[in-house]
Protein backbone atom coordinates (compact mmCIF):
# COMPACT_ATOMS: atom_id res chain seq x y z
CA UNK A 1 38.24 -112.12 -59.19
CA UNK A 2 35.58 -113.26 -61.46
CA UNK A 3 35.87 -116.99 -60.73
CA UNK A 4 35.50 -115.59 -56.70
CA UNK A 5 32.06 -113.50 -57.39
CA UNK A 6 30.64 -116.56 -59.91
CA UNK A 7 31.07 -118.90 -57.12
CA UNK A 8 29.48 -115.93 -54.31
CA UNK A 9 26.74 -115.57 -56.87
CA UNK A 10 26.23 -119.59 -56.86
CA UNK A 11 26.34 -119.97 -53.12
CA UNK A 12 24.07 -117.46 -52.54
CA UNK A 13 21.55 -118.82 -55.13
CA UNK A 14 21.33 -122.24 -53.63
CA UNK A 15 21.65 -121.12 -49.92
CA UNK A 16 18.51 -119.29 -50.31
CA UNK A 17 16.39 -122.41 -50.97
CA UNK A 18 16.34 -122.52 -54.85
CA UNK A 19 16.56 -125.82 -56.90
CA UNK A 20 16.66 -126.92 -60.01
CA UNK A 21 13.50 -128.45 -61.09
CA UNK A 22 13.60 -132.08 -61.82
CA UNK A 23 15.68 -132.35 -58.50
CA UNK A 24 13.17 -132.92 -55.99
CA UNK A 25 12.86 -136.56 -55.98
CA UNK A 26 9.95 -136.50 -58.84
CA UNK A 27 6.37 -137.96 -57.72
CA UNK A 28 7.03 -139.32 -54.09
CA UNK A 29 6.67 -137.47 -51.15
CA UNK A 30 9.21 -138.77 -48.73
CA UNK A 31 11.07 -136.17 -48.32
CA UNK A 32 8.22 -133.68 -47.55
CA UNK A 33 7.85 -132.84 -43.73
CA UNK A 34 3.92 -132.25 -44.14
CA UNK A 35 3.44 -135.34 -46.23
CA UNK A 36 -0.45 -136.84 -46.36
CA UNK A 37 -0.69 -140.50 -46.03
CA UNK A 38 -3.75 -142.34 -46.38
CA UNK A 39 -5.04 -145.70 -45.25
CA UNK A 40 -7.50 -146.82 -47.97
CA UNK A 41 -10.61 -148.06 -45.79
CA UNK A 42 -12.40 -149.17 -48.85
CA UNK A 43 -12.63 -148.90 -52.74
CA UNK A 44 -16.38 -150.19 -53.38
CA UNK A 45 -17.75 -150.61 -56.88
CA UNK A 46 -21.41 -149.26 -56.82
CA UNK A 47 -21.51 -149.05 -60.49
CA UNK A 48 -23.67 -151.28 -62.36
CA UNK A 49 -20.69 -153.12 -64.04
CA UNK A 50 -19.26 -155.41 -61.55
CA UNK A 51 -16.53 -156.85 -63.93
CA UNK A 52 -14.15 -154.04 -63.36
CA UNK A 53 -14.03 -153.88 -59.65
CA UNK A 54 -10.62 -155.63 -59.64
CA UNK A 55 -9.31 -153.05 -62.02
CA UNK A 56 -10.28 -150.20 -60.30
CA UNK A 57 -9.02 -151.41 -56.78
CA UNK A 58 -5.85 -152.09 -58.54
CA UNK A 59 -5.24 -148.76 -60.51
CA UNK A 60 -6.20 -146.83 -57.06
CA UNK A 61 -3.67 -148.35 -55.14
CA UNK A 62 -1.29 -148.08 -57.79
CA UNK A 63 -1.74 -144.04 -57.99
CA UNK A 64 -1.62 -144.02 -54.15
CA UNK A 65 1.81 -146.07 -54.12
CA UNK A 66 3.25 -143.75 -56.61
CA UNK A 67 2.84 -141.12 -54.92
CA UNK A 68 4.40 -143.66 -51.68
CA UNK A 69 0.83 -142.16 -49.80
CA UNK A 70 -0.30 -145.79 -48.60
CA UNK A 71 0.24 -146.39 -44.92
CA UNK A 72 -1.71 -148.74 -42.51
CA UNK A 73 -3.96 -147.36 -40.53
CA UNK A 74 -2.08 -146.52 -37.38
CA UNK A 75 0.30 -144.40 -39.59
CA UNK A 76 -2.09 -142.85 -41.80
CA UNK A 77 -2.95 -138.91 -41.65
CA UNK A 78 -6.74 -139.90 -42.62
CA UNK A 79 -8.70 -142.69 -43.63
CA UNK A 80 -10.30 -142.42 -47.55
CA UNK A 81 -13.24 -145.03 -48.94
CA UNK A 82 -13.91 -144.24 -52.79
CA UNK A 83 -16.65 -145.60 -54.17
CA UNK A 84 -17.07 -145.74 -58.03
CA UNK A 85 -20.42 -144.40 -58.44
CA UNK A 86 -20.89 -143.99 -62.40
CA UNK A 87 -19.25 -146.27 -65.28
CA UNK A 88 -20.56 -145.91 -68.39
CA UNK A 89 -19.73 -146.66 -72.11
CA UNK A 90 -22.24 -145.18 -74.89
CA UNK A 91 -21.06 -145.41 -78.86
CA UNK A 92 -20.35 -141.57 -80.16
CA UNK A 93 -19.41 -142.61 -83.54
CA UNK A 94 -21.29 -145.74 -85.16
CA UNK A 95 -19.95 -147.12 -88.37
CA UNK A 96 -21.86 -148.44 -91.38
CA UNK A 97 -22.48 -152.06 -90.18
CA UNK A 98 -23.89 -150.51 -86.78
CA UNK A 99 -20.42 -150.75 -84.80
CA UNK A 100 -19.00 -148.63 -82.76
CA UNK A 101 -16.14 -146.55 -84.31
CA UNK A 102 -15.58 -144.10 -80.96
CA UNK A 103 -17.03 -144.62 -77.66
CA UNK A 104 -17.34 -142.15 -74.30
CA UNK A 105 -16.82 -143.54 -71.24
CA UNK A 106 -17.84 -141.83 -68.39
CA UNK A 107 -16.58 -141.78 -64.49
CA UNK A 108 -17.57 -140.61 -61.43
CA UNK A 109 -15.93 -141.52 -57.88
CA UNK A 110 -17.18 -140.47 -54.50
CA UNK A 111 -14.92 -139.84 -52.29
CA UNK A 112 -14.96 -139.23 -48.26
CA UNK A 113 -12.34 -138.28 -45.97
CA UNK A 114 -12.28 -139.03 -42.03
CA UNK A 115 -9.25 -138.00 -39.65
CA UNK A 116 -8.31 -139.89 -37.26
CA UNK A 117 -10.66 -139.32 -34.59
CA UNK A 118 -13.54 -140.24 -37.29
CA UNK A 119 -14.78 -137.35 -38.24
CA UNK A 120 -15.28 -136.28 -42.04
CA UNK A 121 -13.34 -133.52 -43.32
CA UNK A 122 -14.07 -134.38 -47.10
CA UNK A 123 -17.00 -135.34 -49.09
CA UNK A 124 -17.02 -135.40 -53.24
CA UNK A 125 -18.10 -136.62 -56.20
CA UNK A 126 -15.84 -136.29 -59.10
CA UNK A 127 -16.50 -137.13 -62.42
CA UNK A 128 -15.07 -137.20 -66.26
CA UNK A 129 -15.40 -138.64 -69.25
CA UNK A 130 -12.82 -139.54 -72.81
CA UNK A 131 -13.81 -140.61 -75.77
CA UNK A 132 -12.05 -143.19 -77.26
CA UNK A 133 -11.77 -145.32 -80.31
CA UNK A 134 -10.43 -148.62 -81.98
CA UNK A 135 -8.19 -148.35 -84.26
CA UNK A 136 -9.11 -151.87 -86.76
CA UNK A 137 -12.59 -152.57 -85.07
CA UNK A 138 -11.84 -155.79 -83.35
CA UNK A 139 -13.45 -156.38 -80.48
CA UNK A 140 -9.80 -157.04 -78.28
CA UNK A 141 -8.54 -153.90 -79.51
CA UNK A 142 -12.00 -152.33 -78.78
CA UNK A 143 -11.53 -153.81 -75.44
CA UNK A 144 -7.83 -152.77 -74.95
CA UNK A 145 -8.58 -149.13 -75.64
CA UNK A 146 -11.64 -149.08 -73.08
CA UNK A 147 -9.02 -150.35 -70.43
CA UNK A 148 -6.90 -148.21 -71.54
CA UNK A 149 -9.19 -144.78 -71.27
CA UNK A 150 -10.66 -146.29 -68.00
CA UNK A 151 -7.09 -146.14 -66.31
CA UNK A 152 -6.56 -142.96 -67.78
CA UNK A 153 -10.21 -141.27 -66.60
CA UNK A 154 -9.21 -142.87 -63.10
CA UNK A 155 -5.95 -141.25 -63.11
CA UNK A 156 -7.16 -138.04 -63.97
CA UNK A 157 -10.48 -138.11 -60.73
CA UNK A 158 -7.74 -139.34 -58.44
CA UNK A 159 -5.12 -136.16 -59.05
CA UNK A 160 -7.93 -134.08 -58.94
CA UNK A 161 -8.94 -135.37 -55.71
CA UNK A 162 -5.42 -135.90 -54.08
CA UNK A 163 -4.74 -132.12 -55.87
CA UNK A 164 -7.89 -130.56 -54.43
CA UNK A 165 -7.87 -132.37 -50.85
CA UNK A 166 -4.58 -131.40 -50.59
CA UNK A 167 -4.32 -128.25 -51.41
CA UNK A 168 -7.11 -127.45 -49.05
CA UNK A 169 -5.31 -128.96 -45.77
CA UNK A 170 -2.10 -127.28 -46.90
């Protein structure tokens, strides 16, 4: 009798839509009916620093993949350009023989949303910053931990955006 109502109790738990979390396939969103795909129009680099452009381009796509939100343009829900608009490193912390110790950097990223008829649904600039540091003030581990931060800033604008966007067309 009790292994019969245990197992009612079970069926009845799952047959009214609950799951365990953890089992919904983590990140991607293949299995979601009202899935948003994007075809990335264009990642520009209006910054002042040009050296990072190929960074940038490659971390955006990478967040997009992740999330398996990348389709070409006849399959895409809407069209998105980003545009880094703001890059900027400025010391926080200076040590005694004037270097830097811990650094902000500073992000912002425009982004603009079209459907597919052309016509913009989205417009916004998002911006943060982090302040990092190196730990034996070389200038390669200096250098590693600014790469480091700037993937990190980028990941946090681009949830934000993908979080916010979507949430509004939900």
């Amino acid at each position: 009798m009790l292994r019969a109502v245990t197992l009612l109790l079970i069926l009845t738990t799952f047959a009214c839509g609950y799951q365990m979390v953890g089992l919904s396939g983590g990140k991607t969103a293949k299995n979601n009916i009202n899935s948003i795909y994007y075809y990335l129009n264009e990642i520009h680099n209006n910054s002042v620093d040009k050296t990072i452009t190929s960074d940038m381009q490659t971390y955006i796509t990478r967040f997009f993949s992740d999330y398996d939100s990348l389709r070409p343009k006849d399959n895409a829900t809407y069209e998105l350009t980003i545009a880094l608009e703001e890059y900027s490193v400025t010391a926080a912390t200076v040590s005694s023989s004037r270097e830097a110790v811990t650094s902000n950097l500073t992000l912002a990223y425009s982004f603009n949303v079209k459907d597919k008829t052309g016509k913009n649904l989205y417009q916004r600039t998002i911006s943060n910053s982090q302040t990092f540091s190196s730990g034996d003030d070389t200038v390669t581990d200096y250098d590693s931990m600014q790469a480091e931060t700037f993937a990190s800033v980028t990941d946090d604008i681009l949830s934000e955006f993908k979080n916010d966007f979507e949430f509004n067309k939900r």
